[in-house]
N, C-alpha and C. Protein backbone atom coordinates (compact mmCIF):
# COMPACT_ATOMS: atom_id res chain seq x y z
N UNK A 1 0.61 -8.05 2.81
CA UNK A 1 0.47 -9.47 2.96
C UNK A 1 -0.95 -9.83 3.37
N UNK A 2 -2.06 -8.94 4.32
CA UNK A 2 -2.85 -9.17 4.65
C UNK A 2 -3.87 -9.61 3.15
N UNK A 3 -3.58 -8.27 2.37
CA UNK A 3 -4.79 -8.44 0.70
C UNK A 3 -4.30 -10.16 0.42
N UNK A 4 -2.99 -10.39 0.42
CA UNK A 4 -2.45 -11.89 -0.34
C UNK A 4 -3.58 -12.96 0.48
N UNK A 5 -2.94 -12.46 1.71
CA UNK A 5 -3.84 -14.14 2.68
C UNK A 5 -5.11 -13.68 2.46
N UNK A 6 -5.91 -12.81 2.81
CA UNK A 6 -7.47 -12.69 2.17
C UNK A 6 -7.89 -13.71 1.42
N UNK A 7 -6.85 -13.23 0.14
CA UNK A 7 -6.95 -13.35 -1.50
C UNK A 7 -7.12 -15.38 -1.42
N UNK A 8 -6.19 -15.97 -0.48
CA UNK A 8 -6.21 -17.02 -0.91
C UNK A 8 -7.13 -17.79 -0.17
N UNK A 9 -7.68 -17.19 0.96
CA UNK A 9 -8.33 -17.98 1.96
C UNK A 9 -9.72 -17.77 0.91
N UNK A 10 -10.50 -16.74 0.76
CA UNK A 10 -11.72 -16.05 -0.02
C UNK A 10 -12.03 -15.89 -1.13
N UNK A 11 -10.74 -16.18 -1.85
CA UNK A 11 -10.95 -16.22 -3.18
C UNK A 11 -11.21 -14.97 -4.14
N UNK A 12 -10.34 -13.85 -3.37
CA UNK A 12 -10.99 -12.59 -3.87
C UNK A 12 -9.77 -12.62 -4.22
N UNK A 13 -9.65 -10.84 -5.18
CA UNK A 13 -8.81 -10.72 -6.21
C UNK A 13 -7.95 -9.11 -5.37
N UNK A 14 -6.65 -8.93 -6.34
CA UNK A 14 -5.68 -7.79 -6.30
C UNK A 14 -6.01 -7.22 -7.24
N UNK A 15 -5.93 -5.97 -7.60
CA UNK A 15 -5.76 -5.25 -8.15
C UNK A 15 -4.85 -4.34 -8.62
N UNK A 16 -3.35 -4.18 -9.15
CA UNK A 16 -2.39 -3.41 -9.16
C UNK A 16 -2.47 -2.07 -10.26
N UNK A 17 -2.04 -1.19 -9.88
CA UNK A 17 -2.37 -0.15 -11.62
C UNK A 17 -1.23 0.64 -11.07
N UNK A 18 -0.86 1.48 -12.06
CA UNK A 18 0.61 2.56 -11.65
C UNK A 18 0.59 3.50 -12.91
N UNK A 19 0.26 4.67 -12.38
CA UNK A 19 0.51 5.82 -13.58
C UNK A 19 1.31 6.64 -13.11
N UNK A 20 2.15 7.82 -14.35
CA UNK A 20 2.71 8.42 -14.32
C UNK A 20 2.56 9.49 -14.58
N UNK A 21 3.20 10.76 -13.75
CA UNK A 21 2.52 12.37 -13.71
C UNK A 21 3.81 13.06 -13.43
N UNK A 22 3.52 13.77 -12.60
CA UNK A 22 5.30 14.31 -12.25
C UNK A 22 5.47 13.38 -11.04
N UNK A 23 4.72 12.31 -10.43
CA UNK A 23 5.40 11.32 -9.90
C UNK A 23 4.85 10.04 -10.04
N UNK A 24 5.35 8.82 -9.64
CA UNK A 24 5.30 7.56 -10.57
C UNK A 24 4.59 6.75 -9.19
N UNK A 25 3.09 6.69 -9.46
CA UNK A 25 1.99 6.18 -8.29
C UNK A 25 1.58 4.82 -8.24
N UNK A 26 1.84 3.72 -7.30
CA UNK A 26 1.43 2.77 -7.75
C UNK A 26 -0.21 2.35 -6.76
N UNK A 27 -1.00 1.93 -7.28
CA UNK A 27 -2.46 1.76 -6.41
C UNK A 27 -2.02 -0.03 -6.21
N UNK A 28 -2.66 -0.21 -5.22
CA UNK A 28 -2.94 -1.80 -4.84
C UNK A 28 -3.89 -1.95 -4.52
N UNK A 29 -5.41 -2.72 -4.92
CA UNK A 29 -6.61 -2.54 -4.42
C UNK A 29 -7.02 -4.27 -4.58
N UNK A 30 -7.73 -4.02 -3.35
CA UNK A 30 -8.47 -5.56 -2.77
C UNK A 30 -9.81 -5.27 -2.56
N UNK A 31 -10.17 -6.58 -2.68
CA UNK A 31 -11.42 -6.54 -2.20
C UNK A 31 -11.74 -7.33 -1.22
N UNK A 32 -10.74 -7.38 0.12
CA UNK A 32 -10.74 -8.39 1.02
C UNK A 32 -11.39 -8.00 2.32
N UNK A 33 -11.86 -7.58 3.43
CA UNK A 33 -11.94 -6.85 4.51
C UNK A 33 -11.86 -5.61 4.77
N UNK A 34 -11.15 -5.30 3.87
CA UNK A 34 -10.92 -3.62 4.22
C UNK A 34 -10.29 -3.13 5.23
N UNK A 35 -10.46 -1.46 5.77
CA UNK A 35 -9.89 -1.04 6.70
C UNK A 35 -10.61 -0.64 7.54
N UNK A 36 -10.37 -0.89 9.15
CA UNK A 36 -11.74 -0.21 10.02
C UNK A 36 -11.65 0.87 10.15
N UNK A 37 -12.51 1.94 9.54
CA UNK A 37 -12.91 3.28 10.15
C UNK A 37 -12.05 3.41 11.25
N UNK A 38 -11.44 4.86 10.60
CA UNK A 38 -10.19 5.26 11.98
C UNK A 38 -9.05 4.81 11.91
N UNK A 39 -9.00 4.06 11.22
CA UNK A 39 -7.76 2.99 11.12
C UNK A 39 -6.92 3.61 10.26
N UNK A 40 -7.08 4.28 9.20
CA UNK A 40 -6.47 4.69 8.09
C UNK A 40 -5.02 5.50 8.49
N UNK A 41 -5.12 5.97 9.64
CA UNK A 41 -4.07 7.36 10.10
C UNK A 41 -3.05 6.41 10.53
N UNK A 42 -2.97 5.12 11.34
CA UNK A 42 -2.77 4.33 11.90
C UNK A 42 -1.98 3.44 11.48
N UNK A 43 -2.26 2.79 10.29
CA UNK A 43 -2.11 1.42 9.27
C UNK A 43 -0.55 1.54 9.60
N UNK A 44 0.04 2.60 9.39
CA UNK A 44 1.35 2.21 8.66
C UNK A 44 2.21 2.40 10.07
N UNK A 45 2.10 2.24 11.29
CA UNK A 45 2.62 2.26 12.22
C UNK A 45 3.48 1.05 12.49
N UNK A 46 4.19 1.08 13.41
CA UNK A 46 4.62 -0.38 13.88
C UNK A 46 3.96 -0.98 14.91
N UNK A 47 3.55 -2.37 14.91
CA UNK A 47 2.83 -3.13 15.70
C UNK A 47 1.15 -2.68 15.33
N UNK A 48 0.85 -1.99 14.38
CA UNK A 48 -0.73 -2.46 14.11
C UNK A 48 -0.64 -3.32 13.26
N UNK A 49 -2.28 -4.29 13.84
CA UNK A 49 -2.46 -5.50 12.31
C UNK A 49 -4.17 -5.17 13.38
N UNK A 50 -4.59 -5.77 11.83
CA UNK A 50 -6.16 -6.18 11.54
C UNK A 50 -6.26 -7.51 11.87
N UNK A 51 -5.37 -8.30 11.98
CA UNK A 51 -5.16 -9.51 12.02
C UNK A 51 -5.55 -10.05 13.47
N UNK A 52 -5.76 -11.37 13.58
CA UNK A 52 -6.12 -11.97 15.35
C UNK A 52 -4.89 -11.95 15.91
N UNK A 53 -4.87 -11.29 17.11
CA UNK A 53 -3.65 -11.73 17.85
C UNK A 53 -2.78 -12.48 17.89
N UNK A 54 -1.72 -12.71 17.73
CA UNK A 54 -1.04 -13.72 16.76
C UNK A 54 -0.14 -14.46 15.47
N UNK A 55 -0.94 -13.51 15.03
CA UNK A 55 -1.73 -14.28 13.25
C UNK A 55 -0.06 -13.36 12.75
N UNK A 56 0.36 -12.19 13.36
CA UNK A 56 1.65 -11.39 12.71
C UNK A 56 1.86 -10.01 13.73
N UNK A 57 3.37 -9.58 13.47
CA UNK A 57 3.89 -8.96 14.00
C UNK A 57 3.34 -7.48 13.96
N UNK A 58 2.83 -7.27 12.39
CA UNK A 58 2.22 -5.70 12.29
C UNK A 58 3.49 -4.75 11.94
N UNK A 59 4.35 -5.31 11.25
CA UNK A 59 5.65 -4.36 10.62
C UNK A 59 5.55 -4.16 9.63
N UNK A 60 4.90 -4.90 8.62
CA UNK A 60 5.27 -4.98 7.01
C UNK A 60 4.71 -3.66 6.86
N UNK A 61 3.26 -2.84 7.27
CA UNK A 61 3.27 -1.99 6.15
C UNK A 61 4.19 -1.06 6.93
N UNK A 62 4.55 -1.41 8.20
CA UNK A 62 5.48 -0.08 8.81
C UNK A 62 6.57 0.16 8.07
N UNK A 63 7.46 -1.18 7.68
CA UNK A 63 8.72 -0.95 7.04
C UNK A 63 8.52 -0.54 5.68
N UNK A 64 7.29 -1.15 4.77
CA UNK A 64 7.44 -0.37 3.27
C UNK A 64 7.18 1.18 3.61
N UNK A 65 6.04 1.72 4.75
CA UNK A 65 6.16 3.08 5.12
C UNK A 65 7.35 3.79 5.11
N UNK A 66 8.14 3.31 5.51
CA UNK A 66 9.85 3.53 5.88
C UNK A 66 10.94 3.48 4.84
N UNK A 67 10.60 2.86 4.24
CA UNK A 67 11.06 2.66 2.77
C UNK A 67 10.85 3.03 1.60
N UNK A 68 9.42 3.42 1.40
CA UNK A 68 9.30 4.58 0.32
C UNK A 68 9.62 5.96 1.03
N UNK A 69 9.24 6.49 2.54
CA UNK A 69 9.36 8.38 2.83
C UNK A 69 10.94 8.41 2.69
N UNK A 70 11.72 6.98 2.95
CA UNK A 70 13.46 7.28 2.47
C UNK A 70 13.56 7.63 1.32
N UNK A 71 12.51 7.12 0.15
CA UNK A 71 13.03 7.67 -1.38
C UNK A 71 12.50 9.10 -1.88
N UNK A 72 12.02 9.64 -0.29
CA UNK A 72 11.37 10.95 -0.56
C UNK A 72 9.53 10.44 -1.43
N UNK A 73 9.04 9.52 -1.06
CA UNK A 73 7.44 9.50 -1.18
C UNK A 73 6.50 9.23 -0.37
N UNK A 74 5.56 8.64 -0.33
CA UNK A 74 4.69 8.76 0.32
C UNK A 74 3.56 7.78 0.13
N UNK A 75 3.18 7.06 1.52
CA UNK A 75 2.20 6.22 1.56
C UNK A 75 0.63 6.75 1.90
N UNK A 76 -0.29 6.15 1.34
CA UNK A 76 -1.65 5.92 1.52
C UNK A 76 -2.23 4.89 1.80
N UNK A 77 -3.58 5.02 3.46
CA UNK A 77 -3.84 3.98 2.83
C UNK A 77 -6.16 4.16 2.96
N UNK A 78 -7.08 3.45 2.24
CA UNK A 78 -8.00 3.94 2.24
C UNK A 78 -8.78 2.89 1.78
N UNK A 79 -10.34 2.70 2.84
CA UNK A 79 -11.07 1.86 2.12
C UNK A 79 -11.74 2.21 0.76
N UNK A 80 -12.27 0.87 -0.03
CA UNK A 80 -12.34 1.65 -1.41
C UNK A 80 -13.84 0.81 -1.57
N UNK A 81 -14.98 1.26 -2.98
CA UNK A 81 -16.11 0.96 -2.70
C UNK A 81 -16.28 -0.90 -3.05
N UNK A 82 -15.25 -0.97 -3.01
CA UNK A 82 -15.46 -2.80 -3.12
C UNK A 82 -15.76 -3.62 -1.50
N UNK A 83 -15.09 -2.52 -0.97
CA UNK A 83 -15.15 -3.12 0.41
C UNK A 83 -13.87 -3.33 1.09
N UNK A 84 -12.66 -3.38 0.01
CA UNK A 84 -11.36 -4.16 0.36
C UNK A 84 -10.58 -2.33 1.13
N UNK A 85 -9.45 -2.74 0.41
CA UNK A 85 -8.45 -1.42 0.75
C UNK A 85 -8.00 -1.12 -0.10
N UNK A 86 -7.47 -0.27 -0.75
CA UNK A 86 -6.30 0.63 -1.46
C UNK A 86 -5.78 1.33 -0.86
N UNK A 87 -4.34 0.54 -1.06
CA UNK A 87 -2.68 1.46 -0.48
C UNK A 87 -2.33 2.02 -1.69
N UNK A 88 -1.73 2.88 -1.81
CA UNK A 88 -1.06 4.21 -2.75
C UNK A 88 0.22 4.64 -2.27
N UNK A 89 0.98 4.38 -3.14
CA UNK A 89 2.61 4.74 -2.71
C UNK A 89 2.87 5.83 -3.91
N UNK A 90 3.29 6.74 -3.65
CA UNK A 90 3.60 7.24 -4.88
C UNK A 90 4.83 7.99 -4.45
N UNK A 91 6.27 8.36 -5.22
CA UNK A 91 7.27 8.30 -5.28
C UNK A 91 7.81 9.30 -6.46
N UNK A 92 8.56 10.18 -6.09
CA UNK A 92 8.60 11.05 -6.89
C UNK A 92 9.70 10.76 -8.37
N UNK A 93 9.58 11.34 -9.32
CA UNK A 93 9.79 11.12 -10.69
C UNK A 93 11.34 11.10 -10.68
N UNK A 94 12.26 10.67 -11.45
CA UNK A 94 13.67 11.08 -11.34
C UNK A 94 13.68 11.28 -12.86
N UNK A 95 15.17 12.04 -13.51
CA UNK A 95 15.99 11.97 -14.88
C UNK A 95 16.33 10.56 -15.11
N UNK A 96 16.41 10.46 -15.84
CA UNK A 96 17.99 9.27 -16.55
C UNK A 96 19.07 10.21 -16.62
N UNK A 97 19.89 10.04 -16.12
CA UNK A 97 21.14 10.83 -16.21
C UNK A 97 21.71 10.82 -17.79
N UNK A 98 21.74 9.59 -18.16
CA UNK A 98 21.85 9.07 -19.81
C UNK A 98 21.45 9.80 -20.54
N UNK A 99 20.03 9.82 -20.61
CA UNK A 99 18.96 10.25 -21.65
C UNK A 99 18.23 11.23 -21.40
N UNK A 100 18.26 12.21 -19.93
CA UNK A 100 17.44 12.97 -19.93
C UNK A 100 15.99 12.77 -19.90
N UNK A 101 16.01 11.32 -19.84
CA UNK A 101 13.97 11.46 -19.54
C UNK A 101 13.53 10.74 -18.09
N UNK A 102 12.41 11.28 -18.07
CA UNK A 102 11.98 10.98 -16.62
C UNK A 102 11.61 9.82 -16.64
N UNK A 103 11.83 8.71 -15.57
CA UNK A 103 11.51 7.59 -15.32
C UNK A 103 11.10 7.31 -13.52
């Protein structure tokens, strides 16, 4: 939510992309503030925000944290050379039971 409010206060942009390997990765990249040095290990905790005191609770990325390692994947998160952040979830591949192909 933080890249969204950036996005609308600054006028900067998202970035979404998602490829597939033997697991199905999705990138989210901003170019809003970024992450402070050190911060990266941190992000996905409960009760951190970048935000002013106030401004939010500091759960959201805790609970999507919580919500992809339940589907067995895994969060990232990392400043990128725009300045903003890229989070990386990536989530491992399943069958179609149907069809036999990976989705």
């Amino acid at each position: 939510m933080q890249a969204l409010d950036t996005v609308h206060k600054k006028g900067k942009e998202i970035v979404i992309k998602s490829y597939f390997s033997e697991q199905v990765i999705l990138e989210i990249i901003d170019n809003g503030p970024g992450i402070m040095p050190g911060m990266e290990s941190q992000i996905f905790e409960s009760f951190i925000s970048t935000k002013a005191q106030g401004d939010n609770l500091g759960l959201g990325l805790a609970i999507v944290n919580t919500i992809i390692t339940a589907y067995g994947g895994e969060t990232e998160a990392a400043g990128n050379a725009a300045g903003g952040a890229t989070f990386t979830v990536k989530l491992p591949a399943v069958k179609n039971k149907d069809e036999g192909d990976i989705q």
